[in-house]
Protein backbone atom coordinates (compact mmCIF):
# COMPACT_ATOMS: atom_id res chain seq x y z
CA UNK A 1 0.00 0.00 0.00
CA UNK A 2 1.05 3.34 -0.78
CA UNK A 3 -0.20 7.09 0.22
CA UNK A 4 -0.16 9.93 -1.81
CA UNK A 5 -0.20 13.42 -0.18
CA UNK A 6 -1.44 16.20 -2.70
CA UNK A 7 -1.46 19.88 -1.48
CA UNK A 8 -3.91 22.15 -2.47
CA UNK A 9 -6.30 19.68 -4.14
CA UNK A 10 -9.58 18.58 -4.78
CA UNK A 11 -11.74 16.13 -5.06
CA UNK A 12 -11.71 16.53 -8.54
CA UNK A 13 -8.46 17.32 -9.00
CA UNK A 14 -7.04 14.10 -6.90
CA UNK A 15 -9.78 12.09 -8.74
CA UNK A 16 -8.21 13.29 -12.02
CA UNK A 17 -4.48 12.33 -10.20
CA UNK A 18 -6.20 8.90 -9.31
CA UNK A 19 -7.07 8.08 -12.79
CA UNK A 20 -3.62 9.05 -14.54
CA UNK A 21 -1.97 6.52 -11.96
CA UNK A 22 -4.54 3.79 -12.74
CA UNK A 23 -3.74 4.56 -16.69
CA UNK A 24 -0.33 4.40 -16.20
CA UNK A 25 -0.38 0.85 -14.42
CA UNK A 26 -2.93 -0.65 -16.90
CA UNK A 27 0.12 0.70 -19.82
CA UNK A 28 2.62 -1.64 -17.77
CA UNK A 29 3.02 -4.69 -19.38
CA UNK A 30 5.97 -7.63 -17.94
CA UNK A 31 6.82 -10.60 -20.13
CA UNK A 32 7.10 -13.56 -17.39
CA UNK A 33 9.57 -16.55 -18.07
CA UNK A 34 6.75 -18.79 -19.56
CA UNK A 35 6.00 -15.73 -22.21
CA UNK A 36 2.58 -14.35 -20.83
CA UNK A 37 2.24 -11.17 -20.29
CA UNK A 38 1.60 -10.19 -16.51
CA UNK A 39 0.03 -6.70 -15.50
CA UNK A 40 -0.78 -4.95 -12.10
CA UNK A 41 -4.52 -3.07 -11.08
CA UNK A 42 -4.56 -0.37 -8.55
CA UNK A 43 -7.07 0.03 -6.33
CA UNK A 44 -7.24 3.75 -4.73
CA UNK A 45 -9.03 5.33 -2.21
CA UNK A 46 -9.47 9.42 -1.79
CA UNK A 47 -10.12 11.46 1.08
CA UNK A 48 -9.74 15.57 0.91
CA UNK A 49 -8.94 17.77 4.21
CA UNK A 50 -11.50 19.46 5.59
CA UNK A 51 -14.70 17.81 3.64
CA UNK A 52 -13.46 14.66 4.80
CA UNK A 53 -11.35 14.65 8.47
CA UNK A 54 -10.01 17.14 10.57
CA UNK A 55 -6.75 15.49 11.26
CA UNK A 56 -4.31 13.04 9.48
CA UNK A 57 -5.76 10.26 11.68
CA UNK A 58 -9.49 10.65 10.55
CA UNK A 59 -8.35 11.32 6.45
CA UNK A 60 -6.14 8.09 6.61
CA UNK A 61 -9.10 6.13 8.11
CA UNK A 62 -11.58 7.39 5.08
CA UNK A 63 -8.42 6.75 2.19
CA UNK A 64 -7.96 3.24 3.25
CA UNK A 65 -11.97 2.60 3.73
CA UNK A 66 -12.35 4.11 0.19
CA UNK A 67 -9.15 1.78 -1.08
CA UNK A 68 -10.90 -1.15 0.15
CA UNK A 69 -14.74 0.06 -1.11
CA UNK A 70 -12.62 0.09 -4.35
CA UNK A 71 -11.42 -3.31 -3.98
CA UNK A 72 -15.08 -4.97 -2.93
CA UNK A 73 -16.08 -2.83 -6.51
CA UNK A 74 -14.08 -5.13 -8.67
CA UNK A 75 -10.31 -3.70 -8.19
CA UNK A 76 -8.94 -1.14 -10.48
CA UNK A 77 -10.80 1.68 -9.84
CA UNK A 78 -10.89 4.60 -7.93
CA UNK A 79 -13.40 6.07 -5.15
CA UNK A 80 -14.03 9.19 -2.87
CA UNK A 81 -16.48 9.02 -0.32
CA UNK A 82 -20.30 10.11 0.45
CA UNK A 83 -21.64 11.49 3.70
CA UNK A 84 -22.92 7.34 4.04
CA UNK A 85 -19.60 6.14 3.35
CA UNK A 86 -17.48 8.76 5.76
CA UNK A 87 -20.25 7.56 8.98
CA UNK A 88 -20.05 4.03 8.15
CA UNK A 89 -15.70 3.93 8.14
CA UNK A 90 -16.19 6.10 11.60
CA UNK A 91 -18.68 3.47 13.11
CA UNK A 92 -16.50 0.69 11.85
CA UNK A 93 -13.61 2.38 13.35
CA UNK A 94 -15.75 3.06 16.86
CA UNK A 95 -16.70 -0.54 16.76
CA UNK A 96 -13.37 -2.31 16.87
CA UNK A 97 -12.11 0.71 19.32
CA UNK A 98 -15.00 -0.48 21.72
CA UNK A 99 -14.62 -4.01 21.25
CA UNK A 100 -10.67 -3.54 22.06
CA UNK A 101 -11.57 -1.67 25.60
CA UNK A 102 -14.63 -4.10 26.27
CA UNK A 103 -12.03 -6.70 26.22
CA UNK A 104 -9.45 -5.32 28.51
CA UNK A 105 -12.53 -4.62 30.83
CA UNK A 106 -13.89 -8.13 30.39
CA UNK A 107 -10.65 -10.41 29.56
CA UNK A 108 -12.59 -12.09 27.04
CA UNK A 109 -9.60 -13.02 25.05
CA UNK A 110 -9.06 -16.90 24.40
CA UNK A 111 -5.83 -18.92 23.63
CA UNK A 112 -5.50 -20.17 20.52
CA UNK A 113 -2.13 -22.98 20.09
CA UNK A 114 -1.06 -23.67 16.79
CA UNK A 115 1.13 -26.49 16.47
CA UNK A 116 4.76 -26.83 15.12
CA UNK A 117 6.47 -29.87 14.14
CA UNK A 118 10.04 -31.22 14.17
CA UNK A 119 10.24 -31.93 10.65
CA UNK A 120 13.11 -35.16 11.30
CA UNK A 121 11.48 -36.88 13.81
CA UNK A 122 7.51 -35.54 12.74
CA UNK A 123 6.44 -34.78 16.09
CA UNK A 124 5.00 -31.56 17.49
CA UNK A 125 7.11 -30.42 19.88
CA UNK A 126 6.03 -26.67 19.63
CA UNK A 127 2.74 -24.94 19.62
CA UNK A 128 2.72 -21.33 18.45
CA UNK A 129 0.12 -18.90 20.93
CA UNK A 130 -2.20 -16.60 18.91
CA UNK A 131 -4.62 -14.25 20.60
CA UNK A 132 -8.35 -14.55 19.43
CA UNK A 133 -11.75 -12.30 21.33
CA UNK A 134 -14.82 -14.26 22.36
CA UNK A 135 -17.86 -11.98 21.54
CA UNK A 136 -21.60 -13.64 22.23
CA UNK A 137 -22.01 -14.35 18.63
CA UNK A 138 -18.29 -14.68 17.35
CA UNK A 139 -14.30 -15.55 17.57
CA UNK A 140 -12.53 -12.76 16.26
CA UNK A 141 -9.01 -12.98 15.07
CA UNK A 142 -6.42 -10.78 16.04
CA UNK A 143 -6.12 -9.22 12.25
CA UNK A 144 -9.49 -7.93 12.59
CA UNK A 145 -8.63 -5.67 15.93
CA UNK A 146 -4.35 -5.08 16.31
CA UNK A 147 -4.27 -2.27 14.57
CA UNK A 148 -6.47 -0.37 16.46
CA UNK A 149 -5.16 -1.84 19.88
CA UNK A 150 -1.90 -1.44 18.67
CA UNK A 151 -3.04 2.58 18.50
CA UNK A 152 -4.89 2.99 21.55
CA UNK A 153 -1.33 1.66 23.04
CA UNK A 154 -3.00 -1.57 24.79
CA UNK A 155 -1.25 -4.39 23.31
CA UNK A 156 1.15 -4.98 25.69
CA UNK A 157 -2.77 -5.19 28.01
CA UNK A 158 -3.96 -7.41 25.70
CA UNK A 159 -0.92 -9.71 25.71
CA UNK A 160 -0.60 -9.70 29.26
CA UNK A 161 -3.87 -11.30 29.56
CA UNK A 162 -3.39 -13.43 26.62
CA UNK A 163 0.09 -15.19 28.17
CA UNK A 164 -1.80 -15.57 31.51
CA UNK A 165 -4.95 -17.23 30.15
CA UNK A 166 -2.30 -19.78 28.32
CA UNK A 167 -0.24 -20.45 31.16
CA UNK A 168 -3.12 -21.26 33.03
CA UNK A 169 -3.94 -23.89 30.19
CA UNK A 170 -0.31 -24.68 30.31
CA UNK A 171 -0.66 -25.74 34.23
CA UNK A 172 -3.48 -27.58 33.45
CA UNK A 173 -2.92 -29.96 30.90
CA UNK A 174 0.62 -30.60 32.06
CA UNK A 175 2.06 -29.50 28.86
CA UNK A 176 5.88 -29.77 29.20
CA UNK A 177 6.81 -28.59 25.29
CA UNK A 178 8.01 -25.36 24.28
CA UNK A 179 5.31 -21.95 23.62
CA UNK A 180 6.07 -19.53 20.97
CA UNK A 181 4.06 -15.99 22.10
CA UNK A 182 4.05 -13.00 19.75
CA UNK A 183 5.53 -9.82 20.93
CA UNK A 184 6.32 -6.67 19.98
CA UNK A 185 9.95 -5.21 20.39
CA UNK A 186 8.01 -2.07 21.85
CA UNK A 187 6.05 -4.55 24.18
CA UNK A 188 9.47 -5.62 25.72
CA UNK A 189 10.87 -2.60 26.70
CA UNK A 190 8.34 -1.23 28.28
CA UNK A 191 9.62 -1.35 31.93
CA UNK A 192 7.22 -3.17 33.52
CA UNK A 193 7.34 -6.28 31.05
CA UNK A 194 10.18 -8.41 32.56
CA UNK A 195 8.83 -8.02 35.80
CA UNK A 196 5.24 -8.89 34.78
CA UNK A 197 5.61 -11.83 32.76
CA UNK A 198 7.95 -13.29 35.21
CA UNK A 199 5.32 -12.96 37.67
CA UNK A 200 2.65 -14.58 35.77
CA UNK A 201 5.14 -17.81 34.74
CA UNK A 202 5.88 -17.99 38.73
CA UNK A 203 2.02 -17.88 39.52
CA UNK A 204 1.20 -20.66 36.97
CA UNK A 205 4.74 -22.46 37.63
CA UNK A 206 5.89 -22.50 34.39
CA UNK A 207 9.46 -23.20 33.11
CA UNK A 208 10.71 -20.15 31.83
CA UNK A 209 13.18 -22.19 29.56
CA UNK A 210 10.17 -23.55 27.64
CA UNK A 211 8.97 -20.29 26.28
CA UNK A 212 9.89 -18.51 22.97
CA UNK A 213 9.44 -14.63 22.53
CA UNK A 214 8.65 -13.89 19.10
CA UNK A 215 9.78 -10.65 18.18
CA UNK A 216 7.90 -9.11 15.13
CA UNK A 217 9.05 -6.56 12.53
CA UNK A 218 5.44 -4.88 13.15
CA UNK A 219 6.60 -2.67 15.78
CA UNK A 220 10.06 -1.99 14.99
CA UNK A 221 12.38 -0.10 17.37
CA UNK A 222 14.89 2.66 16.64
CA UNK A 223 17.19 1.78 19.55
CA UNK A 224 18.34 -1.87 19.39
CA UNK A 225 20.70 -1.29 21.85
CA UNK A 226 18.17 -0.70 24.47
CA UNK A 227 16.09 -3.66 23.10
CA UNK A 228 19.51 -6.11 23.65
CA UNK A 229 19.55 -5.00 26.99
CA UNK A 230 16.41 -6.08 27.70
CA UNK A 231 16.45 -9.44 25.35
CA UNK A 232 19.56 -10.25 27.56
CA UNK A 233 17.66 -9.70 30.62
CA UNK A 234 15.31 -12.34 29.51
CA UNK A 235 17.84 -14.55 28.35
CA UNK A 236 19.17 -14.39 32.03
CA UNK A 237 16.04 -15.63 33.31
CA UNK A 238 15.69 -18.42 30.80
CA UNK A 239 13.47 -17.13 28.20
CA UNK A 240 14.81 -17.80 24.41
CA UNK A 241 13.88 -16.08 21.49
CA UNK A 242 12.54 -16.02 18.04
CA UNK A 243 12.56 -13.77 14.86
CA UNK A 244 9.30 -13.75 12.86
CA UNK A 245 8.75 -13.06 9.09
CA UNK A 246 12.86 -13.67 8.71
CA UNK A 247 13.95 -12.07 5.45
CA UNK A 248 11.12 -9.55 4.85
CA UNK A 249 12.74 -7.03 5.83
CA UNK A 250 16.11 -5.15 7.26
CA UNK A 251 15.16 -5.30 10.87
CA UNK A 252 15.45 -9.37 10.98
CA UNK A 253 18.69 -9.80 10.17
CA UNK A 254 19.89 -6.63 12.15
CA UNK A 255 18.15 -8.53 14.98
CA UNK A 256 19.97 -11.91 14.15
CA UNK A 257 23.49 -10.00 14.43
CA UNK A 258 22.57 -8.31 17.42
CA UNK A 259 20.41 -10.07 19.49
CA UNK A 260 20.31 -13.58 21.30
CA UNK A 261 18.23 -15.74 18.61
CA UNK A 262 17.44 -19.08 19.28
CA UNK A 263 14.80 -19.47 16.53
CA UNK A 264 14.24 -18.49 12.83
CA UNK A 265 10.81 -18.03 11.23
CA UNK A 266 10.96 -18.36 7.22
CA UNK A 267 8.73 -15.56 5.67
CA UNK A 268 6.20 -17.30 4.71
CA UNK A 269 5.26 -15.69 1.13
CA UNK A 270 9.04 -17.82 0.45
CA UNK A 271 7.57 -21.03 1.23
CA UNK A 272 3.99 -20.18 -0.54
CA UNK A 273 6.10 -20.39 -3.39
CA UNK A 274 8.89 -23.02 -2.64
CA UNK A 275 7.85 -25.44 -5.71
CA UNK A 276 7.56 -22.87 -8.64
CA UNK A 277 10.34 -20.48 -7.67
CA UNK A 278 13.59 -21.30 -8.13
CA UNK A 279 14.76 -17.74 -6.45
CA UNK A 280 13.19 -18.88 -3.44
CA UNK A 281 14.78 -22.26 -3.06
CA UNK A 282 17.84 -20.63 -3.04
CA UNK A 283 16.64 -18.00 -0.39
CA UNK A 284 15.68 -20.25 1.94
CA UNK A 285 18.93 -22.16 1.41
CA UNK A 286 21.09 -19.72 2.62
CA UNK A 287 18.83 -18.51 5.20
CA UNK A 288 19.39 -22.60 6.83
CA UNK A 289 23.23 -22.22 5.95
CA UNK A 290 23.05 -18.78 7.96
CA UNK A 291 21.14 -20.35 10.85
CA UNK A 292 22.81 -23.52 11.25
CA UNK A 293 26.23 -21.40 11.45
CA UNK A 294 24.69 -19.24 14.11
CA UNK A 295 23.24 -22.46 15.84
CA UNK A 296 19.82 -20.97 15.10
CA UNK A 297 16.94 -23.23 14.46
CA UNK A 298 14.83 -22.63 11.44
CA UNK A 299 10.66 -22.92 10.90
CA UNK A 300 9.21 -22.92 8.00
CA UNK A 301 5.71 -20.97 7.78
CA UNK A 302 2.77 -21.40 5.91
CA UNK A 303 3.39 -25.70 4.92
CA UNK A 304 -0.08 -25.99 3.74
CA UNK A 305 0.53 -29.55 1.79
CA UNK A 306 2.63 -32.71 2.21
CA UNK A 307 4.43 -31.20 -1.39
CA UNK A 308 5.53 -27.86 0.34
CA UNK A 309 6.71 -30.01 4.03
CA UNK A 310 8.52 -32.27 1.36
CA UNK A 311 10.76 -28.92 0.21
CA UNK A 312 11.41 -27.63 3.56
CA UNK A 313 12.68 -31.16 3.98
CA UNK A 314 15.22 -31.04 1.56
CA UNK A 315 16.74 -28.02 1.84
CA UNK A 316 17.45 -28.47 5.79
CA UNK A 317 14.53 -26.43 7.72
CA UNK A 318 14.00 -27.87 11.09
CA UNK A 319 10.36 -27.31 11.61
CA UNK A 320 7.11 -26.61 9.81
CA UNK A 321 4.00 -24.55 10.16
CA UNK A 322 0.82 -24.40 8.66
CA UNK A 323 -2.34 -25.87 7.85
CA UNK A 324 -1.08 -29.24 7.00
CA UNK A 325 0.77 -29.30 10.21
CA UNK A 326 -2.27 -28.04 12.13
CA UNK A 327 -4.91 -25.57 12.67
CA UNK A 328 -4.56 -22.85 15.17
CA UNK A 329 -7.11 -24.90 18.33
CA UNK A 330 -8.55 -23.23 21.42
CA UNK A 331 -6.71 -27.15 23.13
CA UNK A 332 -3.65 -28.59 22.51
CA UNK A 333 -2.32 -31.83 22.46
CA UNK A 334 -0.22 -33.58 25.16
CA UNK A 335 1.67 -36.18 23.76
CA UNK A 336 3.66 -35.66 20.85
CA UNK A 337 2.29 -36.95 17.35
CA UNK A 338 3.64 -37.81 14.33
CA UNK A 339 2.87 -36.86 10.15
């Protein structure tokens, strides 16, 4: 996605902006290896200061709800918004911000484990937490509502409930394999977060050496060397650590070279991919030759067929995700299973 900020324009004028850009994509035209010719749509979304939103927030909000209005429309085209259009994205917006402060009132969130297998032996020795809100009608998955947690600044809330509702499943069932948790690098130094989750894992006995911190390029922060302190903190106490969405970006290998990995998490549009490009064979390949130097352990993401678990075989990743493997489950298995 991409923004466009035009000053001293119109509706009319940004609508005539919109269209040259959606002329110019439909003239691209790329020849693809096979010979067919591939080309690109743009979908775009307006929104004009004051008519609109009073502040960037509120003229953001209406641009994307337009970009996706233009989507639903059948792609490729372009759309502004009517007074019907600018209360609906406001009452959307009001809905998930409600629904995010309901929850923190209620602690209606609800552990989700998705398992992770040990692609040489073909057990699951790993589940992966995800965070998911009960309504009365509904689960809701946490795409629908982290963005707007994320800026209300509760997440680090939200998570703290989330790790303490799994622990207490944890304690229950006796489970004695490893937890991957999702967190942000902003979540972990916030002052209060060593203290707090080492708290919780006390309450709920849990072995600290068993859990896996997934740091997320979502949240990225300027000063890693404040973020090593604190990663090193945790590593003191027994925690280990994972980097998710490896080689989408700068930030995860900047974290590899600085930071106390233990884990690897292939991107996962890499793996979509793994049988019809050759470019990302050879990506992943020297993403495993990079871990297994560092002594880093490598998943695979997004294995959603016995074809794809079969690549990330062969070139050396130790464990797979995905829908093949096993769908994200409000339980959890206590033995260990085989595919």
């Amino acid at each position: 996605e991409f923004v466009a900020i035009l000053p001293d324009t119109d509706t009319e004028q940004a609508y005539m902006i919109g269209k040259k850009i959606r002329d110019r994509m439909e003239a691209i035209s790329i020849e693809a290896p096979n010979g067919e010719k591939v080309k690109a749509t743009v979908s775009i979304g307006i929104s004009v200061y004051p008519d609109h939103g009073k502040d960037d927030k509120e003229l953001f909000l209406i641009a994307d709800n337009m970009m996706y209005k233009s989507k639903r429309a059948g792609k490729n085209r372009i759309s502004s918004p009517n007074e019907d259009d600018i209360a609906q994205s406001f009452k959307i917006a009001g809905e998930k911000t409600q629904l995010v402060l309901n929850t923190l009132e209620k602690r209606n969130l609800v552990p989700y484990f998705q398992p992770i297998q040990n692609i040489a032996s073909g057990g699951i020795e790993i589940y992966e937490l995800l965070m998911r809100i009960q309504t009365d009608s509904d689960i809701i998955t946490a795409s629908e509502f982290i963005d707007v947690a994320e800026s209300l600044g509760v997440i680090h809330k939200l998570d703290y409930i989330l790790i303490e509702k799994a622990f207490e499943v944890i304690m229950e069932r006796e489970y004695k394999g490893m937890l991957f948790i999702n967190i942000s690098p902003k979540a972990l130094i916030i002052g209060e977060f060593i203290k707090n989750i080492l708290t919780i894992a006390k309450k709920y006995k849990i072995n600290t050496e068993n859990i896996v911190l997934e740091i997320t390029e979502r949240d990225t922060v300027k000063n890693v060397t404040l973020l090593e302190k604190f990663v090193q903190e945790l590593k003191f106490e027994g925690f280990k650590f994972a980097v998710d969405d490896f080689g989408s970006g700068f930030s995860s290998f900047h974290y590899v070279k600085r930071l106390p990995i233990d884990y690897i998490k292939i991107e996962g549009e890499f793996i979509r991919t793994l049988q019809k490009d050759s470019a990302d064979i050879a990506l992943i390949k020297s993403i495993v030759t990079l871990a297994k130097e560092l002594k880093i352990k490598t998943v695979a993401e997004y294995v959603e067929s016995a074809e794809i678990l079969e690549e990330v075989r062969k070139v050396g990743v130790d464990y797979a995700q995905g829908y093949y493997i096993g769908k994200p489950k409000e339980d959890f298995l206590q033995e260990e299973t085989t595919l």
